[in-house]
Protein backbone atom coordinates (compact mmCIF):
# COMPACT_ATOMS: atom_id res chain seq x y z
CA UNK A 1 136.29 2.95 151.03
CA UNK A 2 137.32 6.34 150.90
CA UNK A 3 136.83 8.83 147.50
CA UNK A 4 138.64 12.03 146.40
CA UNK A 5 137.59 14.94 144.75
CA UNK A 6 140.00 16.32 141.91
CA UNK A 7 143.37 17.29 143.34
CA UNK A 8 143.90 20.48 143.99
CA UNK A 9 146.15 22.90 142.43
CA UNK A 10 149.91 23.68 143.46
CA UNK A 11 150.17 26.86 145.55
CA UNK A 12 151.56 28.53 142.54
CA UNK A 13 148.65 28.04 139.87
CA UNK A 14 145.83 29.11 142.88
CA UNK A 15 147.80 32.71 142.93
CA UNK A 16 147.61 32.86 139.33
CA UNK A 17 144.54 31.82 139.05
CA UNK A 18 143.39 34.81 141.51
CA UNK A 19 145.58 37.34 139.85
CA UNK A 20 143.56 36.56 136.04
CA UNK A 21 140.22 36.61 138.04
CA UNK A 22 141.20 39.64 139.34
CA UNK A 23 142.00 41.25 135.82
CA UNK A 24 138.93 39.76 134.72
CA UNK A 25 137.20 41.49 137.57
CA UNK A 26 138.88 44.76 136.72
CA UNK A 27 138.03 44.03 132.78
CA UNK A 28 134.45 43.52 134.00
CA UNK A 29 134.39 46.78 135.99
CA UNK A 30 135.69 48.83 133.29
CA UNK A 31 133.21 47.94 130.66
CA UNK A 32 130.62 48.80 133.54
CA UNK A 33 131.64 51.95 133.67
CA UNK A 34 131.85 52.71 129.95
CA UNK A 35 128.17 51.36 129.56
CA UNK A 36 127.07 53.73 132.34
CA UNK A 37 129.01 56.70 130.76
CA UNK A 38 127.49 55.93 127.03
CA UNK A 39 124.28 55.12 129.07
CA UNK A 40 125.12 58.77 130.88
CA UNK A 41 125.81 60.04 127.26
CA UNK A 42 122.31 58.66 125.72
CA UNK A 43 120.71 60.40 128.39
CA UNK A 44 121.87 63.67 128.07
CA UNK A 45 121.08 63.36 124.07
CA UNK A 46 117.29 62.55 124.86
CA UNK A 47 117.38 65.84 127.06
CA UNK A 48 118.79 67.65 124.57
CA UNK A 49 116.44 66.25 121.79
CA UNK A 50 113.35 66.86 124.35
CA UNK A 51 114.60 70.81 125.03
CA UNK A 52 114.85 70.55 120.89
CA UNK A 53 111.33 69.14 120.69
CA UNK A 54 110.25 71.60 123.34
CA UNK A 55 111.59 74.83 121.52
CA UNK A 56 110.19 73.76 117.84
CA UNK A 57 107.02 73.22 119.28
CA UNK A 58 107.35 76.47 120.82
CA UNK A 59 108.34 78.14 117.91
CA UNK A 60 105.84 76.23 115.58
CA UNK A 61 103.04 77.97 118.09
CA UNK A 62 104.42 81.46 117.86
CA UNK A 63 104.40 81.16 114.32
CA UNK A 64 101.32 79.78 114.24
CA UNK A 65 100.21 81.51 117.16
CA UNK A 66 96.80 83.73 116.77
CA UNK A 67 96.84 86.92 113.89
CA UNK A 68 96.91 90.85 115.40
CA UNK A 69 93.46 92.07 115.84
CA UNK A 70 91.83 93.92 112.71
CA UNK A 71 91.76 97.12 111.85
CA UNK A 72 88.89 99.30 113.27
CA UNK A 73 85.67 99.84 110.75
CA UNK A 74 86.89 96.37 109.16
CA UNK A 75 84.50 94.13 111.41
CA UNK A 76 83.18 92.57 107.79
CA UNK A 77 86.53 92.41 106.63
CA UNK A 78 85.70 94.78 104.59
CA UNK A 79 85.18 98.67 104.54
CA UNK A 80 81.62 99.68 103.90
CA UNK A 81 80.96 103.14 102.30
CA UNK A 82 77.77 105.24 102.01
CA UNK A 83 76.54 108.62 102.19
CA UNK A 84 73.79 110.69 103.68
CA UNK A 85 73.20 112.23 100.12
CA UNK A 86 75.99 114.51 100.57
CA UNK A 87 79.17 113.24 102.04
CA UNK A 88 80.56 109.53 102.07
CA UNK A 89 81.77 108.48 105.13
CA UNK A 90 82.32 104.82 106.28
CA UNK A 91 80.64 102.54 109.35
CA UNK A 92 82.21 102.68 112.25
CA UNK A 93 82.74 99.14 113.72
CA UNK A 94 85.04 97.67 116.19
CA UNK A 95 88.19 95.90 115.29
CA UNK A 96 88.16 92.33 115.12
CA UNK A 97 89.42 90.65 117.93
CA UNK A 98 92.65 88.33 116.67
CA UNK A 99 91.42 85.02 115.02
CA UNK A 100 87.66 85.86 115.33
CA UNK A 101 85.11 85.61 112.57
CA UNK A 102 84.16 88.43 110.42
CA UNK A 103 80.82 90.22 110.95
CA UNK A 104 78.49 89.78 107.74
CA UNK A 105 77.26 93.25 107.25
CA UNK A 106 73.28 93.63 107.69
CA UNK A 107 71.86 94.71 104.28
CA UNK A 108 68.43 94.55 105.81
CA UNK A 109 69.39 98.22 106.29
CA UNK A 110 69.98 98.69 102.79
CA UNK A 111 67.25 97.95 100.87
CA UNK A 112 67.13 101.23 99.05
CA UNK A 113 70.43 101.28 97.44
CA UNK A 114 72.42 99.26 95.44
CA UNK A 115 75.50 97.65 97.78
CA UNK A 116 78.17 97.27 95.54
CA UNK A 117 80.88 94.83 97.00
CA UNK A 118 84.50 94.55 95.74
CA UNK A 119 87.01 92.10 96.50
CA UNK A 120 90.27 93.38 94.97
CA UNK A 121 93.79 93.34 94.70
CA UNK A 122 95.71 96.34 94.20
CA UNK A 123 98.22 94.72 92.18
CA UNK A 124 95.59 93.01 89.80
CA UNK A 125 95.62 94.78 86.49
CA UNK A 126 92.32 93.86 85.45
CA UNK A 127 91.12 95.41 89.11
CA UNK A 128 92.86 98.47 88.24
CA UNK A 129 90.80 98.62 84.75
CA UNK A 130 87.37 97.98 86.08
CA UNK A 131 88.15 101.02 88.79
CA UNK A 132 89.11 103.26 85.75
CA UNK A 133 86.38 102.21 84.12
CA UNK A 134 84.08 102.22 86.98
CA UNK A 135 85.29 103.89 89.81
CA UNK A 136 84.03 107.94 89.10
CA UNK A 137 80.46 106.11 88.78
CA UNK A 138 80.32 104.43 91.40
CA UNK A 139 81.84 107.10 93.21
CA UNK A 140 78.72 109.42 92.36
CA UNK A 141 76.46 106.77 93.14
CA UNK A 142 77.97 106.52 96.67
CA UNK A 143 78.00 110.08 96.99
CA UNK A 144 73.95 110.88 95.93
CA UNK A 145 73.31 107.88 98.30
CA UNK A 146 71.68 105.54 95.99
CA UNK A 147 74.18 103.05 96.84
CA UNK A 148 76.83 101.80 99.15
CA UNK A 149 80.35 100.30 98.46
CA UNK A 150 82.27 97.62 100.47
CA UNK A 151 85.55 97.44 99.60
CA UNK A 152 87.33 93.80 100.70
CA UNK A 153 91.66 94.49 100.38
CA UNK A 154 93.01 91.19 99.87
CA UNK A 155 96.21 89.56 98.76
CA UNK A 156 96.76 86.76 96.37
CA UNK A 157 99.05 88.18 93.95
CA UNK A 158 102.45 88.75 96.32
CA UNK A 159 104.20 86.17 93.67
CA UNK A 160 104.49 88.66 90.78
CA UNK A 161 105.84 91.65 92.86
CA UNK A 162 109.31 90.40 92.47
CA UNK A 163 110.11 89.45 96.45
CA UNK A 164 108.35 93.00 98.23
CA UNK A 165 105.12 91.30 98.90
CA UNK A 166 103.66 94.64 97.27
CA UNK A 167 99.95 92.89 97.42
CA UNK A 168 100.19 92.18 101.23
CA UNK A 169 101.58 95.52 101.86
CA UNK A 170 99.31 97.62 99.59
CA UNK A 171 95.76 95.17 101.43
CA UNK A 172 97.86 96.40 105.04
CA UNK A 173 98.31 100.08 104.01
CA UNK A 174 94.42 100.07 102.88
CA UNK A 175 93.56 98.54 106.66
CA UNK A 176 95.90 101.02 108.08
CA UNK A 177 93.66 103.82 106.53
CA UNK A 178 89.92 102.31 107.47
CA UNK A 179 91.57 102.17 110.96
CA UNK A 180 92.73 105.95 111.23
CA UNK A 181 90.88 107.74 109.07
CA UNK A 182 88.28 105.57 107.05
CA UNK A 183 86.22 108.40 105.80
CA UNK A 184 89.40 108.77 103.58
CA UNK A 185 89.15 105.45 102.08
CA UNK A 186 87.66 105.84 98.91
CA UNK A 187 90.00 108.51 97.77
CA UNK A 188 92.99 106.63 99.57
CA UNK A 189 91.16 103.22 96.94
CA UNK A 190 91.31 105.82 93.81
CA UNK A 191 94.57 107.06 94.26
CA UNK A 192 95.91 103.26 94.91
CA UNK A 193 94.72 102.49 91.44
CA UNK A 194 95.76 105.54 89.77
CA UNK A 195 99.42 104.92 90.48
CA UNK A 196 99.00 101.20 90.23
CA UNK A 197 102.67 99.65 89.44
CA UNK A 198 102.94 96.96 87.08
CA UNK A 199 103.01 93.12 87.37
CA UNK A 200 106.42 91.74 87.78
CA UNK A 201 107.72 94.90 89.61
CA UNK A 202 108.86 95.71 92.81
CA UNK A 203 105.60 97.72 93.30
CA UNK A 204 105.43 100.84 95.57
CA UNK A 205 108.09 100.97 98.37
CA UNK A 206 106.58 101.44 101.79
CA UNK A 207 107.52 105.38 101.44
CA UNK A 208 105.61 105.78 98.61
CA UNK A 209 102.58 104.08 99.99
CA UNK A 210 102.82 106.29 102.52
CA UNK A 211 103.28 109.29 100.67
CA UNK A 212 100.26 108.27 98.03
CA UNK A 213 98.03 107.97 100.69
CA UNK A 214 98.68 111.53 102.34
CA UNK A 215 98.35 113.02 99.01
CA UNK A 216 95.01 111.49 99.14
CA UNK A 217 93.95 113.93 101.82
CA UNK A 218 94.99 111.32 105.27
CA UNK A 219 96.37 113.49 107.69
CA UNK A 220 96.48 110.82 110.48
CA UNK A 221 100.09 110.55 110.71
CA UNK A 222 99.63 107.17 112.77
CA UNK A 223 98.84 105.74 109.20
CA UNK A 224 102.60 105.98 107.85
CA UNK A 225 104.13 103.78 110.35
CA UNK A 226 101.09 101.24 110.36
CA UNK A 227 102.55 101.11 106.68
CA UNK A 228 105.71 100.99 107.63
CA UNK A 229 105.30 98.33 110.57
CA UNK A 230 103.03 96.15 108.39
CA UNK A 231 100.71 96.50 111.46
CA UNK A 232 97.95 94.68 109.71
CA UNK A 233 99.94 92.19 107.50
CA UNK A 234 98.45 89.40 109.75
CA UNK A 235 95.09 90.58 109.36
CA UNK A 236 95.39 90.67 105.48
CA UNK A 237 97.10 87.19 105.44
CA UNK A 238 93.31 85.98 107.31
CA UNK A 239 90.85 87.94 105.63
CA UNK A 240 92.27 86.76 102.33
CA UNK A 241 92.24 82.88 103.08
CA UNK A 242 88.66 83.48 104.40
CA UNK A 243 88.10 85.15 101.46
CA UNK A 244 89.64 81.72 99.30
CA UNK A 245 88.14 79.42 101.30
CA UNK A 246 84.29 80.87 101.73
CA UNK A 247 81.34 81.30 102.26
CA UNK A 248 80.85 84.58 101.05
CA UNK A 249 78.09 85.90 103.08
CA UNK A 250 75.11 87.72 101.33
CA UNK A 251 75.97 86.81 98.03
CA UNK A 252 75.48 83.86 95.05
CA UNK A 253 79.13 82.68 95.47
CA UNK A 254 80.69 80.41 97.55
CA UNK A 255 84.07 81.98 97.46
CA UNK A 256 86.59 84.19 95.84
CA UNK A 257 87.79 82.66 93.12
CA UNK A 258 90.22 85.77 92.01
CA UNK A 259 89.92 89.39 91.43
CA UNK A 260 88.29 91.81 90.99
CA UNK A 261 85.43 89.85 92.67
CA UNK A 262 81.74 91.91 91.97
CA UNK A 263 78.69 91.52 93.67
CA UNK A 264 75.55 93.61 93.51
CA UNK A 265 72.95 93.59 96.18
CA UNK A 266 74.59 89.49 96.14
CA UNK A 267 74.64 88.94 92.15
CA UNK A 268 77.91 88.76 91.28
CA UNK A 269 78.83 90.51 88.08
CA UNK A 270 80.32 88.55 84.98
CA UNK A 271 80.32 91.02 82.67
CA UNK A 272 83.32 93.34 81.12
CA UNK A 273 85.21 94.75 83.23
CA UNK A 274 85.91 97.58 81.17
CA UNK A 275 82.31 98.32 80.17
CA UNK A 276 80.61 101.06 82.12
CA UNK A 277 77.23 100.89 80.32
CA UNK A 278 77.21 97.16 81.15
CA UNK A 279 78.02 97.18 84.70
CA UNK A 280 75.63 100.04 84.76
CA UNK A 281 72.65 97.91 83.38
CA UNK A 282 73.50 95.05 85.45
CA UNK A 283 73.23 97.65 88.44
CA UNK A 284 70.24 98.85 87.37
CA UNK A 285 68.83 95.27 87.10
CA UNK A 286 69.78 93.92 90.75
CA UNK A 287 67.93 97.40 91.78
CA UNK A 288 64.51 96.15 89.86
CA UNK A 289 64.83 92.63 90.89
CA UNK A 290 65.11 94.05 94.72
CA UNK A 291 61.79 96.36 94.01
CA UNK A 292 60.03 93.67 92.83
């Protein structure tokens, strides 16, 4: 007995039948090729986001990349003043090298004066009353050499100079000084104070800083475009958050908590700020309490 499989189909239906599997061959192809360009398309968007990636992260490390180096006679991040009994001059220290920790000055050295440390801003009003109050004293004290001042420039009050960043600039234009001529510094600090601007202004253009501090007797003439160029605006930006975030070294305090900051042979001073006679006694004091 013989079988049969299913009968085939006319002539005409197998040449139909190859032209629609050919168009669903071509069909087939096409959508190939539009999943390989879109595939094509995908990867030329990850390279793109990767180059993205690659250039934030390269500009997220320049601008977090390490600060300028210091200004010279600035290793404590601070300026440290004294006097041979009869003319101040400052320490001479290196600059600090960019990112590296301050130097805590060595008041082993000092036990016979008073070291008087300030941490100010030269926009902070009640800064600018405690050196009018203070400043002529402490001056003379300096200059007899019965004590030593360290002056620390910082900046926490950019906010109320109306955009100009006058804090930042005024802390740079005070490191641009202790780097050229720091024997200048103290008269460069009174002057600063003297022709304070108000909070809530513009502050001081960068001419006039310059111009204030040759009238207080800097020649260098490097120091008016280290104004200008904000050489040490990095510097400043550093000093100040090490200044915020502590320790303060030789001293009772853990940190700055705002300014003017006072410290006396390490005691900081709580008293008025606009009281000679009691910033006087508490002077006196810290200098008994270190005889003892």
């Amino acid at each position: 007995m013989s079988t049969s499989g299913p009968a085939r189909p006319p002539k005409k239906d197998r040449r139909e039948e190859a032209r629609e599997h050919a168009r669903l061959m071509r069909a087939e192809q096409v959508k190939r090729e539009s999943r390989r360009r879109l595939f094509l398309r995908g990867g030329i968007g990850i390279g793109l986001l990767a180059v993205v990636a690659i250039v934030t992260l390269v500009i997220v490390n320049t601008v977090n990349a390490p600060t300028a180096p210091g200004p010279a006679n600035m290793a404590s991040d601070g300026i440290l003043l004294g006097s041979d009994g009869t003319t101040v001059s400052a320490a001479s220290t290196p600059a600090l090298e960019a990112d590296a920790d301050p130097t805590a000055t060595d008041q082993t050295a000092l036990a016979d004066t008073a070291n008087i440390v300030m941490y100010v801003d030269y926009l902070c009003p009640i800064c600018g009353d405690f050196e009018n109050t203070n400043g002529e004293q402490i001056t003379s004290w300096v200059t007899a050499g019965n004590a030593t001042v360290e002056v620390h420039p910082i900046s926490i009050l950019d906010r109320l100079s109306s955009g100009t960043k006058y804090a930042t600039r005024a802390a740079n234009a005070a490191a641009c000084v202790a780097n050229y001529e720091p024997n200048k510094f103290l008269d460069f600090n009174t002057a600063m104070f003297a022709q304070q601007p108000a909070e809530n202004s513009s502050g001081l253009s960068d001419a006039e800083l310059a111009s204030l501090v040759e009238a207080a007797g800097v020649t260098e003439t490097e120091v008016a475009s280290c104004i200008t160029d904000q050489t040490y605006s990095g510097w400043v930006d550093a000093s100040t958050q090490r200044a915020l975030d502590g320790p303060i070294p030789n001293s009772d305090i853990k940190q700055v908590k705002g300014t003017p900051t006072i410290l006396v042979n390490g005691a900081s001073y709580t008293g008025s700020f606009t009281d000679a006679a009691a910033f006087e006694a508490f002077v006196t004091a810290q200098m008994t309490t270190a005889g003892e």
